[in-house]
C-alpha atoms as a PDB file:
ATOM      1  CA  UNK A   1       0.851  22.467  -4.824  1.00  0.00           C
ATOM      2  CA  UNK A   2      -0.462  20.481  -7.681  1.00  0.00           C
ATOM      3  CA  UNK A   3       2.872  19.314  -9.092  1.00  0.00           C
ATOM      4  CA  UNK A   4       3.967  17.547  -5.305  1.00  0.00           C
ATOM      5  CA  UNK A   5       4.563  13.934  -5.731  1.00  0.00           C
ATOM      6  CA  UNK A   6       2.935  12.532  -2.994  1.00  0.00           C
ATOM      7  CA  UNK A   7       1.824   8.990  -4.621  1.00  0.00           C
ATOM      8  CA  UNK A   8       4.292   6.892  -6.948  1.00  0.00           C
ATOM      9  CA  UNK A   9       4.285   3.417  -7.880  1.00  0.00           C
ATOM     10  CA  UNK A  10       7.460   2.011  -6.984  1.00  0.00           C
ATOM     11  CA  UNK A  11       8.513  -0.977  -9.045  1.00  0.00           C
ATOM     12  CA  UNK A  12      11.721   0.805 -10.961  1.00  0.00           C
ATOM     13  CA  UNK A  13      14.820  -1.417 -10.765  1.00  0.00           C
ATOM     14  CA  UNK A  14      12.979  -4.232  -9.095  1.00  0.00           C
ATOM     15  CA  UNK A  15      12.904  -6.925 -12.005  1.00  0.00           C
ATOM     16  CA  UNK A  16      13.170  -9.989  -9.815  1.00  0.00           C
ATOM     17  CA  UNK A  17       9.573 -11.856  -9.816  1.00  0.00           C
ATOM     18  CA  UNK A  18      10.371 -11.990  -6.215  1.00  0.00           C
ATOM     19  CA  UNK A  19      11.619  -8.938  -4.701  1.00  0.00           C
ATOM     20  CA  UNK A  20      13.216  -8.657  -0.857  1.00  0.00           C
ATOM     21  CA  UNK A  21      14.947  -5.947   0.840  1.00  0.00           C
ATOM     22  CA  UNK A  22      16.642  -6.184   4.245  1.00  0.00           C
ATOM     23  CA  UNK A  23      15.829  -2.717   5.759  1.00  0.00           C
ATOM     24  CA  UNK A  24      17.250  -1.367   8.786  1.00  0.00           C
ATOM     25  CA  UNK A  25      17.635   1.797  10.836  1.00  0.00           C
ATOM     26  CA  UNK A  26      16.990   3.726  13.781  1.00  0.00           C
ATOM     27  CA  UNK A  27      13.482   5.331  12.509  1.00  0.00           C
ATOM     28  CA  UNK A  28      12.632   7.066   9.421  1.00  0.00           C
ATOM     29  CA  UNK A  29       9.858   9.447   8.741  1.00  0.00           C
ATOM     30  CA  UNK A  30       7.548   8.823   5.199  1.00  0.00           C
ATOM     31  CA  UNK A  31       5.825  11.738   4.322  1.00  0.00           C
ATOM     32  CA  UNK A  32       4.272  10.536   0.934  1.00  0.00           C
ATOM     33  CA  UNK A  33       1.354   7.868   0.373  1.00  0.00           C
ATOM     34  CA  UNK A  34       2.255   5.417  -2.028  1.00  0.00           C
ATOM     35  CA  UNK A  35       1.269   2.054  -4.031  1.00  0.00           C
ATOM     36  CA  UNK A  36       2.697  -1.224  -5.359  1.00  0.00           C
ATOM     37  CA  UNK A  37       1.620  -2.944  -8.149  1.00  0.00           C
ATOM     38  CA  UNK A  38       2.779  -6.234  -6.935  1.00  0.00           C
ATOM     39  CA  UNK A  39       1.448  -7.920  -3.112  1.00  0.00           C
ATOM     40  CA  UNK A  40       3.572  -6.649  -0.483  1.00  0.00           C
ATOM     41  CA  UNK A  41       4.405  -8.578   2.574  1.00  0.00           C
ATOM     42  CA  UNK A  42       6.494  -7.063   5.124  1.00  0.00           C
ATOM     43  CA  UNK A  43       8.166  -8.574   8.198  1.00  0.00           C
ATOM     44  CA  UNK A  44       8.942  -6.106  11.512  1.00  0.00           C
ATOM     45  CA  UNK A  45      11.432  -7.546  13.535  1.00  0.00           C
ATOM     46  CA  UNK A  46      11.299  -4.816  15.497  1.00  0.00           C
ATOM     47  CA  UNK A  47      10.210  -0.896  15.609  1.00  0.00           C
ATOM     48  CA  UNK A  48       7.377   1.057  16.975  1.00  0.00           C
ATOM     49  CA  UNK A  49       5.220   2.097  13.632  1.00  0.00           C
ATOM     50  CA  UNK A  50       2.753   4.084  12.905  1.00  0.00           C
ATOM     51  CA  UNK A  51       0.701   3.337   9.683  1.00  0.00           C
ATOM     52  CA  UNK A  52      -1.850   4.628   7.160  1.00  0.00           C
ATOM     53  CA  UNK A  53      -3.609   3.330   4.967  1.00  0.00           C
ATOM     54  CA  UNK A  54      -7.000   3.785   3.150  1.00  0.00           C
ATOM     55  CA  UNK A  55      -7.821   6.329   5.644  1.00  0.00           C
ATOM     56  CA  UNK A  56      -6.754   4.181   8.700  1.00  0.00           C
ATOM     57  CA  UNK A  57      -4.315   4.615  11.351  1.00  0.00           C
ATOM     58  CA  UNK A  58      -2.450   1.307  12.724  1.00  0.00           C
ATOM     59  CA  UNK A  59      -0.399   1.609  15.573  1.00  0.00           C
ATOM     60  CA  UNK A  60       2.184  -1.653  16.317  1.00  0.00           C
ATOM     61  CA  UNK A  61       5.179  -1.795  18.317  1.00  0.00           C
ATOM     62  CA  UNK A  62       5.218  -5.721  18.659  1.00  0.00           C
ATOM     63  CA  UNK A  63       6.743  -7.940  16.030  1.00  0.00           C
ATOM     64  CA  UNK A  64       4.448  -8.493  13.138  1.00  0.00           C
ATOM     65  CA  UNK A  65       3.867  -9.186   9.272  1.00  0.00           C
ATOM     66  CA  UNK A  66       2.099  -6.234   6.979  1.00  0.00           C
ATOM     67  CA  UNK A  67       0.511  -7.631   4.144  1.00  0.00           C
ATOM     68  CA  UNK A  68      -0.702  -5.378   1.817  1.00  0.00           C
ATOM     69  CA  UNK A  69      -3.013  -5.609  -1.868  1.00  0.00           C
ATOM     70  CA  UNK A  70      -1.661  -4.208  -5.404  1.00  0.00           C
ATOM     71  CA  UNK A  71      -2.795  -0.409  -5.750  1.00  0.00           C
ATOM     72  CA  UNK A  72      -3.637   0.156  -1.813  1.00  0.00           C
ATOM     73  CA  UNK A  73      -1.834   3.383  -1.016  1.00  0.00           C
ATOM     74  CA  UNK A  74      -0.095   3.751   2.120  1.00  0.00           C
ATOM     75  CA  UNK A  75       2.296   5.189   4.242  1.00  0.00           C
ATOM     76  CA  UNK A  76       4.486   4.713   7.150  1.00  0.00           C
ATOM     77  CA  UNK A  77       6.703   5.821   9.951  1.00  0.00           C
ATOM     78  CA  UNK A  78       9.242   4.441  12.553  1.00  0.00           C
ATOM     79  CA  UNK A  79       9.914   6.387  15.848  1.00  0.00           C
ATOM     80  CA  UNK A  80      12.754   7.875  15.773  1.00  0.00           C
ATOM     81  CA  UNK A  81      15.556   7.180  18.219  1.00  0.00           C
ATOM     82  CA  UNK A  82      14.901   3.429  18.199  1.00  0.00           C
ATOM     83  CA  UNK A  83      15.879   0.191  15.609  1.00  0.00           C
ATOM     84  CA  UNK A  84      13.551  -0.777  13.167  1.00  0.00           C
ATOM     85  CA  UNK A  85      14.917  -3.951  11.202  1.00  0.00           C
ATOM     86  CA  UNK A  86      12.710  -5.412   8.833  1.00  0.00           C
ATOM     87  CA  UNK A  87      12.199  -7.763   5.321  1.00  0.00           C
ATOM     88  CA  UNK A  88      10.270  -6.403   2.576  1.00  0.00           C
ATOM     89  CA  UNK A  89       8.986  -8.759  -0.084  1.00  0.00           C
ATOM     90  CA  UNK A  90       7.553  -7.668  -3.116  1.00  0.00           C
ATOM     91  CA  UNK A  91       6.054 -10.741  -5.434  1.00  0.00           C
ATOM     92  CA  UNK A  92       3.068 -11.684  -7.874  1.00  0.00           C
ATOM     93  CA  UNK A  93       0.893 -14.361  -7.632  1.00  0.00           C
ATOM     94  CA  UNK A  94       2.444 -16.202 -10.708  1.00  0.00           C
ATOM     95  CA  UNK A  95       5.883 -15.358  -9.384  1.00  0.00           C
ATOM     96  CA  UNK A  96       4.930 -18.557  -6.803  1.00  0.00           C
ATOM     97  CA  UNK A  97       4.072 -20.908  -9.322  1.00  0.00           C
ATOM     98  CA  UNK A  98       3.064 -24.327  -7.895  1.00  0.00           C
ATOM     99  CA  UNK A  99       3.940 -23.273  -4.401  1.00  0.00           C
ATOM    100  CA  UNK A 100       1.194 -20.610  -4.510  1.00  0.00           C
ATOM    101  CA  UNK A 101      -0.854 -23.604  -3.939  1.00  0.00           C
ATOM    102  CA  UNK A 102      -0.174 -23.799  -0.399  1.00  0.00           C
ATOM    103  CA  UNK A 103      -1.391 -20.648   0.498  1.00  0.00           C
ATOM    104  CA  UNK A 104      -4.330 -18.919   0.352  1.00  0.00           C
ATOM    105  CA  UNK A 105      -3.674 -15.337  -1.272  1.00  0.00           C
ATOM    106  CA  UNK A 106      -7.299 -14.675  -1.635  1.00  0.00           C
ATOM    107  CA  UNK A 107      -8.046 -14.872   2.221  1.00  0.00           C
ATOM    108  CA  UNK A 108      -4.455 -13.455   3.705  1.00  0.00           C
ATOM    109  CA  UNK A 109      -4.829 -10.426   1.316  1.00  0.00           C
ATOM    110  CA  UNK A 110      -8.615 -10.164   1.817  1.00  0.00           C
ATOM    111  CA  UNK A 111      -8.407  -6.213   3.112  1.00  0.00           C
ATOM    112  CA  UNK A 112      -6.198  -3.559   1.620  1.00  0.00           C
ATOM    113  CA  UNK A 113      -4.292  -3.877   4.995  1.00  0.00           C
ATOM    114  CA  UNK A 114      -3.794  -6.851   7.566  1.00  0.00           C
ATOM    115  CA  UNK A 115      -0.981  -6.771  10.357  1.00  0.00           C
ATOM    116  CA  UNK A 116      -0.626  -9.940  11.853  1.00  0.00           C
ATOM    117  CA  UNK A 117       1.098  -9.841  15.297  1.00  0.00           C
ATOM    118  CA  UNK A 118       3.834 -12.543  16.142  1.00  0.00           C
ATOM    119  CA  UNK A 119       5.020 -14.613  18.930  1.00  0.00           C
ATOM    120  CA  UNK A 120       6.627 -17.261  19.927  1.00  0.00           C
ATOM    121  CA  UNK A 121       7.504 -20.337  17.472  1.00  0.00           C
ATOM    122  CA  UNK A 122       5.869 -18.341  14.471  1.00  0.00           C
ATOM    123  CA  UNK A 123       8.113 -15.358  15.109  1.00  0.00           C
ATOM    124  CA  UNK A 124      11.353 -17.401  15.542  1.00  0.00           C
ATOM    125  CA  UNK A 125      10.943 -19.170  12.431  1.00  0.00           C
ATOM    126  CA  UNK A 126       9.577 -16.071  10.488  1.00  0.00           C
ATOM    127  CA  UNK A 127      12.815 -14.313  11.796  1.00  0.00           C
ATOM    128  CA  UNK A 128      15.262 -17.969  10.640  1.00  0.00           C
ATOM    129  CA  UNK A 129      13.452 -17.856   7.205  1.00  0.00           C
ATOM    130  CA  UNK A 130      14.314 -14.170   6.897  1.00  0.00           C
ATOM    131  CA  UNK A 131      17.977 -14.502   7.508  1.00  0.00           C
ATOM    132  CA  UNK A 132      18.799 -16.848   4.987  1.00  0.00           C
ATOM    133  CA  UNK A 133      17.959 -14.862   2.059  1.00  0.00           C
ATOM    134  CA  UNK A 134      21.068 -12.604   3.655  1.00  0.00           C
ATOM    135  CA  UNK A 135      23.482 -15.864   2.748  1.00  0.00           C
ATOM    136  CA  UNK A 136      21.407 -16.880  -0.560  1.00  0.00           C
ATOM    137  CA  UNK A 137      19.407 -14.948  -2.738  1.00  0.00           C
ATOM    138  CA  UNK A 138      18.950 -17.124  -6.253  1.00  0.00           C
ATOM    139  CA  UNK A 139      15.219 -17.288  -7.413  1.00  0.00           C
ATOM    140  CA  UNK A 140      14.396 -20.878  -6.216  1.00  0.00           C
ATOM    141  CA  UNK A 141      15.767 -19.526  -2.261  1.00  0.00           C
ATOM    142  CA  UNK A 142      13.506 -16.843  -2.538  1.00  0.00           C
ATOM    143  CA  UNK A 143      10.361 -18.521  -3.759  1.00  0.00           C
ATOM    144  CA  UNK A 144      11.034 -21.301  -1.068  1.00  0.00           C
ATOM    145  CA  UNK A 145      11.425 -17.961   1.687  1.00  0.00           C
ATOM    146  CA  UNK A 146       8.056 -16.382   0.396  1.00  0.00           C
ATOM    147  CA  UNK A 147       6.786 -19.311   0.679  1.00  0.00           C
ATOM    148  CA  UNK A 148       7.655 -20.486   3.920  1.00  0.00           C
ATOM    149  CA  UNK A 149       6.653 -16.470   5.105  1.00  0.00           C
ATOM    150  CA  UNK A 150       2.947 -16.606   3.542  1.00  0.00           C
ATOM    151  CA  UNK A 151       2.346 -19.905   5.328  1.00  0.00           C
ATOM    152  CA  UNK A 152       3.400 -18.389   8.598  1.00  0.00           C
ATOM    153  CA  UNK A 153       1.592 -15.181   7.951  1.00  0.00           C
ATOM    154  CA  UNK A 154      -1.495 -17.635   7.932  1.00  0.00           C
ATOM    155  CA  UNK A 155      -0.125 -19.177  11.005  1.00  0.00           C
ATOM    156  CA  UNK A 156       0.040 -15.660  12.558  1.00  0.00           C
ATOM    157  CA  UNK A 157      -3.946 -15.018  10.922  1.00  0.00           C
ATOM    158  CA  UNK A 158      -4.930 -18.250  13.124  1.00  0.00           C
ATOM    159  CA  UNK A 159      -3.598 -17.488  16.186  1.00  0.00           C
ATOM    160  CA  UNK A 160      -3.985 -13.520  16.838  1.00  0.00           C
ATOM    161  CA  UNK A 161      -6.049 -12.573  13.616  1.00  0.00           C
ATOM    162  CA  UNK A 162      -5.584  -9.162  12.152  1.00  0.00           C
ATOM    163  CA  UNK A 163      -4.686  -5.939  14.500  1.00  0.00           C
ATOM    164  CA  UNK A 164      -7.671  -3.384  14.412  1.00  0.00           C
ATOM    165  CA  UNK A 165      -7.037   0.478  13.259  1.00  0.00           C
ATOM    166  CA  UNK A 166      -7.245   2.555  16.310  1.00  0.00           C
ATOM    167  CA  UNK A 167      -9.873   5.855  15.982  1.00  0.00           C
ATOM    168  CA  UNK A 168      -7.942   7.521  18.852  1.00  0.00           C
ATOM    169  CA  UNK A 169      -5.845  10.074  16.816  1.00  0.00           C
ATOM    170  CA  UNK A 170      -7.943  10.291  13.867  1.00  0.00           C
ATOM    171  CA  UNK A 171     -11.080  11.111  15.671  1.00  0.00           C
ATOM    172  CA  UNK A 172     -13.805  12.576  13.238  1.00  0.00           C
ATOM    173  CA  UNK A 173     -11.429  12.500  10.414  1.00  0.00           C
ATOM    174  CA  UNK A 174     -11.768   8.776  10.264  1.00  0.00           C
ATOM    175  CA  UNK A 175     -15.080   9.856   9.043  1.00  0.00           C
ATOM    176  CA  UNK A 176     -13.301  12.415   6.698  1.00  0.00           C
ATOM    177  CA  UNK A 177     -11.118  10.033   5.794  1.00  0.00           C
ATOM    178  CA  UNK A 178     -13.772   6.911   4.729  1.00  0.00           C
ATOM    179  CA  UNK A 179     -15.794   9.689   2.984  1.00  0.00           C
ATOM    180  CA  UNK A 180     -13.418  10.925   0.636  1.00  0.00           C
ATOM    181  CA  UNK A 181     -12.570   7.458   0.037  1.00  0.00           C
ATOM    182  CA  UNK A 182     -16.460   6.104  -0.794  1.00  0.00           C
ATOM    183  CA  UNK A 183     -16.806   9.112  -2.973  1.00  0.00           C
ATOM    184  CA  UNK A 184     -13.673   9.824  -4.663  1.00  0.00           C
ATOM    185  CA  UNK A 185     -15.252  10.680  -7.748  1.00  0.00           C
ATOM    186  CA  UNK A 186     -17.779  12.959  -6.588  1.00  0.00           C
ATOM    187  CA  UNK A 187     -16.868  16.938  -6.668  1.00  0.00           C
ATOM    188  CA  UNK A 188     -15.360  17.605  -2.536  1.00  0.00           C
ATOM    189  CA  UNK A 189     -14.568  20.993  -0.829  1.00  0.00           C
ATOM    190  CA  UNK A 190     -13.379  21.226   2.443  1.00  0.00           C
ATOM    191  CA  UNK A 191     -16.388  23.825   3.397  1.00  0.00           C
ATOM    192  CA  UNK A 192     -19.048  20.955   1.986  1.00  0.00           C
ATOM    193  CA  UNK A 193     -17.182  18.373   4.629  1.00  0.00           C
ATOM    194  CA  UNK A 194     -16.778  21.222   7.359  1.00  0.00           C
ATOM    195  CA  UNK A 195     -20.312  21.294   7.540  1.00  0.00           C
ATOM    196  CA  UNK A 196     -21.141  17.781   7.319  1.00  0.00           C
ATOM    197  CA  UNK A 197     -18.933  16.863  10.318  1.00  0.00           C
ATOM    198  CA  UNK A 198     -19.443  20.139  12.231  1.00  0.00           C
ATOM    199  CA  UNK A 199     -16.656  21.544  12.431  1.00  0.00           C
ATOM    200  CA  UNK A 200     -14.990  25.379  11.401  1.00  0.00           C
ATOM    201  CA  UNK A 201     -13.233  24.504   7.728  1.00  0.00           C
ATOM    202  CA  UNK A 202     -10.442  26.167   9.241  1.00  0.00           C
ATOM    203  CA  UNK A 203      -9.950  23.527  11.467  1.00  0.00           C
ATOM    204  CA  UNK A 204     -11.157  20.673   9.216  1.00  0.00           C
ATOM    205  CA  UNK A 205      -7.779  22.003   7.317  1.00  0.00           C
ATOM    206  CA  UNK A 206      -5.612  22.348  10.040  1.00  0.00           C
ATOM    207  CA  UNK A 207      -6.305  18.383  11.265  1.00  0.00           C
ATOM    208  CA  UNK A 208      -5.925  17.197   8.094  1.00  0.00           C
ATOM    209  CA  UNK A 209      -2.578  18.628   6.950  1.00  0.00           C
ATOM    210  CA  UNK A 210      -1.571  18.156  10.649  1.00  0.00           C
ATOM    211  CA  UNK A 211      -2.462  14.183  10.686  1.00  0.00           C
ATOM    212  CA  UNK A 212      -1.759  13.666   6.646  1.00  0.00           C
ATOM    213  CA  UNK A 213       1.320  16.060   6.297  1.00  0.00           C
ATOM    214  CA  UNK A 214      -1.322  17.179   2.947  1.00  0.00           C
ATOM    215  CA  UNK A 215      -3.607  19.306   2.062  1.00  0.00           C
ATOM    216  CA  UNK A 216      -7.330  18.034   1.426  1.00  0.00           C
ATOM    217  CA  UNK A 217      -7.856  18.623  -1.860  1.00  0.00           C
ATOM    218  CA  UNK A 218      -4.048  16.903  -2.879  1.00  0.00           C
ATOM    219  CA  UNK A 219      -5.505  13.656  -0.646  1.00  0.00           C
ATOM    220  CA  UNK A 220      -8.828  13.540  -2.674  1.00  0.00           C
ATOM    221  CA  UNK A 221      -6.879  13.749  -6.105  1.00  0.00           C
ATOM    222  CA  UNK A 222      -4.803  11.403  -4.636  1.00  0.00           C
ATOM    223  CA  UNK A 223      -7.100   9.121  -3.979  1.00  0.00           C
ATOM    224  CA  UNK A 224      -8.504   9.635  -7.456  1.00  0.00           C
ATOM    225  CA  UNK A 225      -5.036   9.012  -9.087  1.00  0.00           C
ATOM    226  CA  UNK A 226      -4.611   5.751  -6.962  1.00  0.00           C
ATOM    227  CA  UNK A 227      -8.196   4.296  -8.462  1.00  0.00           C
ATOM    228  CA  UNK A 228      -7.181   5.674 -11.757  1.00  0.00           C
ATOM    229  CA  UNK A 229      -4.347   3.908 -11.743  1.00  0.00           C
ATOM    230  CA  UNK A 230      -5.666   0.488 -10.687  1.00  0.00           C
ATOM    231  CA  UNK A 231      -8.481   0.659 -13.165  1.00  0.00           C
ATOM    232  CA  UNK A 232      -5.902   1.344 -15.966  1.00  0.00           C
ATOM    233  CA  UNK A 233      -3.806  -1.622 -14.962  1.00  0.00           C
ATOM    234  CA  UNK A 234      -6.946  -3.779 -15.243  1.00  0.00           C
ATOM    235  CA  UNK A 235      -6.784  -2.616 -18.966  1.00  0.00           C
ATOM    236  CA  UNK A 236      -9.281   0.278 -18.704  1.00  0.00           C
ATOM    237  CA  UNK A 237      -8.326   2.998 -21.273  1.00  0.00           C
ATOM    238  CA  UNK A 238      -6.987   6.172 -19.666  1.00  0.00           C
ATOM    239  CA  UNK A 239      -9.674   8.357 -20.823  1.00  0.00           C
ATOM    240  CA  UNK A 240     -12.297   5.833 -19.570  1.00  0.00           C
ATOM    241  CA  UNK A 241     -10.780   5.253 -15.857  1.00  0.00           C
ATOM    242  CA  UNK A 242     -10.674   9.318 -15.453  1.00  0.00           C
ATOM    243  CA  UNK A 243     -14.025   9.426 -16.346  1.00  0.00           C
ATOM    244  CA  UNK A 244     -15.062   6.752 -13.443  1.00  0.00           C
ATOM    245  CA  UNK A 245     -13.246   8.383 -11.100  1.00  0.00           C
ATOM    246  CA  UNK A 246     -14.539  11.750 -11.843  1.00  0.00           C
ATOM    247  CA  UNK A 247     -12.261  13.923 -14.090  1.00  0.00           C
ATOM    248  CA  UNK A 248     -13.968  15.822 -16.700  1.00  0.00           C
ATOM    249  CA  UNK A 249     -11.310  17.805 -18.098  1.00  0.00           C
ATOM    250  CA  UNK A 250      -8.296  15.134 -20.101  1.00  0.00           C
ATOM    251  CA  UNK A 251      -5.689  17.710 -19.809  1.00  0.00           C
ATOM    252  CA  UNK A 252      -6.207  18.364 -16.296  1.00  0.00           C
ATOM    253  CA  UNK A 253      -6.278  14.370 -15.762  1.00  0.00           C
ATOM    254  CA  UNK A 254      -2.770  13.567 -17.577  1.00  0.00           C
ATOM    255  CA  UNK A 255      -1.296  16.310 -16.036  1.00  0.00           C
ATOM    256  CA  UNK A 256      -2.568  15.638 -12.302  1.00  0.00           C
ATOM    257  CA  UNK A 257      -1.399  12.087 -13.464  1.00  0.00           C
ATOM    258  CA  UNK A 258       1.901  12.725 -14.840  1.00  0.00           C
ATOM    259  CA  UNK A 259       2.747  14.924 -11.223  1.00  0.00           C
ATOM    260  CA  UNK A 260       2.141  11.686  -8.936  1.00  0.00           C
ATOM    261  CA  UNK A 261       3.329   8.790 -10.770  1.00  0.00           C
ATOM    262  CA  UNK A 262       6.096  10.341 -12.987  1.00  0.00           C
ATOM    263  CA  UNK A 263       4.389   8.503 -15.846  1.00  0.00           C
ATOM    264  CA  UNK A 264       1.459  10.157 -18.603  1.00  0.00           C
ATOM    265  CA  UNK A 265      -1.947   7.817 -18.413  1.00  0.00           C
ATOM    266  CA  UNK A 266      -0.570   6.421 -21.739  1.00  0.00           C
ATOM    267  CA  UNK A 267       2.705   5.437 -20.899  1.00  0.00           C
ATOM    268  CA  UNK A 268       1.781   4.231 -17.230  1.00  0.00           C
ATOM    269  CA  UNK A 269      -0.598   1.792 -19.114  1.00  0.00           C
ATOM    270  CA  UNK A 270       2.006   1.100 -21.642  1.00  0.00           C
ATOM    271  CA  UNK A 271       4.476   0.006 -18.856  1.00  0.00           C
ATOM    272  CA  UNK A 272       2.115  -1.833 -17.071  1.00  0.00           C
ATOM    273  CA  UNK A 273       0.184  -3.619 -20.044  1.00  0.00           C
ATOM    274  CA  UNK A 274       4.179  -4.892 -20.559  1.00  0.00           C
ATOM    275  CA  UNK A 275       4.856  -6.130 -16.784  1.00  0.00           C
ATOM    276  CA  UNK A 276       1.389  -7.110 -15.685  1.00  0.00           C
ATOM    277  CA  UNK A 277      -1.969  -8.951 -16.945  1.00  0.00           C
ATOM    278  CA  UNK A 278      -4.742  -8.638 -14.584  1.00  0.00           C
ATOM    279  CA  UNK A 279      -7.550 -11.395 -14.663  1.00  0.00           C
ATOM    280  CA  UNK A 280      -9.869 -10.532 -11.767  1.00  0.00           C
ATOM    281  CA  UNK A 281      -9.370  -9.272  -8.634  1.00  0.00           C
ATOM    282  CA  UNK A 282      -5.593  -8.932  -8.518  1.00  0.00           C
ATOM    283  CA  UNK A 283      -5.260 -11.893 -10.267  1.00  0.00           C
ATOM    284  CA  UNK A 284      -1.346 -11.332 -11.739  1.00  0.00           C
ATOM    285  CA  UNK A 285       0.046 -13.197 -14.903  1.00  0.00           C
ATOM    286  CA  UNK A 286       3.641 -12.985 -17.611  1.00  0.00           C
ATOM    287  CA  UNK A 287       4.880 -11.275 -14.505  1.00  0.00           C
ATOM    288  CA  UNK A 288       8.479 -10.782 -14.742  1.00  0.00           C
ATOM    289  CA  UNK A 289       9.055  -7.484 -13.572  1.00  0.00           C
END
């Protein structure tokens, strides 16, 4: 249905320049993609996961940090029956001030999605770090935390690089997948990618919504949405981004808009224009949130 929500940015309620959560439970189950407009870097304790994200599947049932860009949609989900305990940390480059120095943003957030697997030393002090913003959580701890996280992220980066995507359960909808993704804005029908990857569209339908938990045509306007999104952020008029990314009706547009963010074009870039000024690639400033 056109009016599911299945991509929102989530940034409501979280005015802190540096955001954390302490998340646990014993599995949960995400069935909607969704995007940040701040970095994102997550720290699993613990919990078997299963990830997606720009038409990947990660798979990860070791300790590790997830790291992901502004406006890269994902999803995830914890097996149920068994603890998942983890730190979320939501933050802008700006956010760091002088300590962003230390670090180097550009390199640890270099893909829309890194998980960095952790051991040993790295993993105790990640895990240390992490429980003392449960005693203290004023604005110079939690810069100090983030801080002390990013430079063991890089740590993490030197001594067991990034985890791969696996191809296993996705088979030739990894192909799907990076299609719709390279050509977001081009006009896509299942039958047009049935035949391209041989396959019945019948069961080009039934893999999707079986792997995605969504219909092909909701991922591709999806998609769509997500760019839009980003593009207006960057200060792109509305009417321009849905032009790049391949609407060609402006009703149609706000109201395919409206039904995944919560927001019209006009007052998502109202919001954003008020919390966020991009200079470059992801390049945050006045970012109190």
């Amino acid at each position: 249905m056109e009016d599911k929500k299945t991509i929102f940015y989530d940034v409501s309620g979280r005015e802190d320049e540096i955001y954390m959560q302490h998340f646990k439970s014993d599995g949960f189950v995400q069935d909607w993609l969704h995007f940040h407009v701040k970095y994102e870097l997550t720290l699993v304790l613990c919990g078997s996961l299963e990830i997606i994200s720009e038409g990947k599947v990660y798979a990860c049932q070791k300790p590790h940090f997830r790291l992901h860009k502004p406006f890269s949609f994902h999803t995830a989900n914890a097996q149920k029956g068994t603890t998942y305990d983890c730190y979320v940390f939501y933050f802008t480059e700006a956010a760091l001030g002088s300590l962003v120095k230390k670090v180097d943003l550009r390199r640890l957030f270099r893909d829309d999605i890194s998980i960095i697997e952790l051991d040993g030393d790295t993993l105790e002090c990640a895990r240390a770090l992490a429980e003392i913003t449960l005693l203290q959580t004023c604005d110079g701890m939690r810069k100090i935390v983030l801080s002390g996280m990013l430079t063991l992220a890089e740590d993490g980066l030197e001594q067991n690089g990034r985890l791969s995507s696996t191809s296993q359960p996705l088979g030739y909808l990894s192909d799907v997948l990076t299609y719709i993704n390279e050509h977001f804005s081009e006009k896509i029908t299942s039958a047009e990618l049935a035949r391209k990857y041989y396959v019945s569209e019948q069961k080009l339908n039934m893999d999707f919504k079986r792997l995605l938990g969504d219909t092909l045509h909701h991922y591709h306007m999806t998609v769509r949405i997500s760019q839009c999104a980003m593009l207006i952020a960057r200060g792109m008029p509305p009417l321009a981004a849905s032009v790049e990314c391949g609407f060609v009706d402006e009703c149609h547009f706000s109201k395919t808009f409206k039904s995944r963010i919560g927001l019209t074009p006009y007052q998502f870039s109202k919001q954003v224009a008020s919390q966020i000024e991009y200079n470059g690639d992801y390049d945050e400033k006045d970012t109190k949130i």
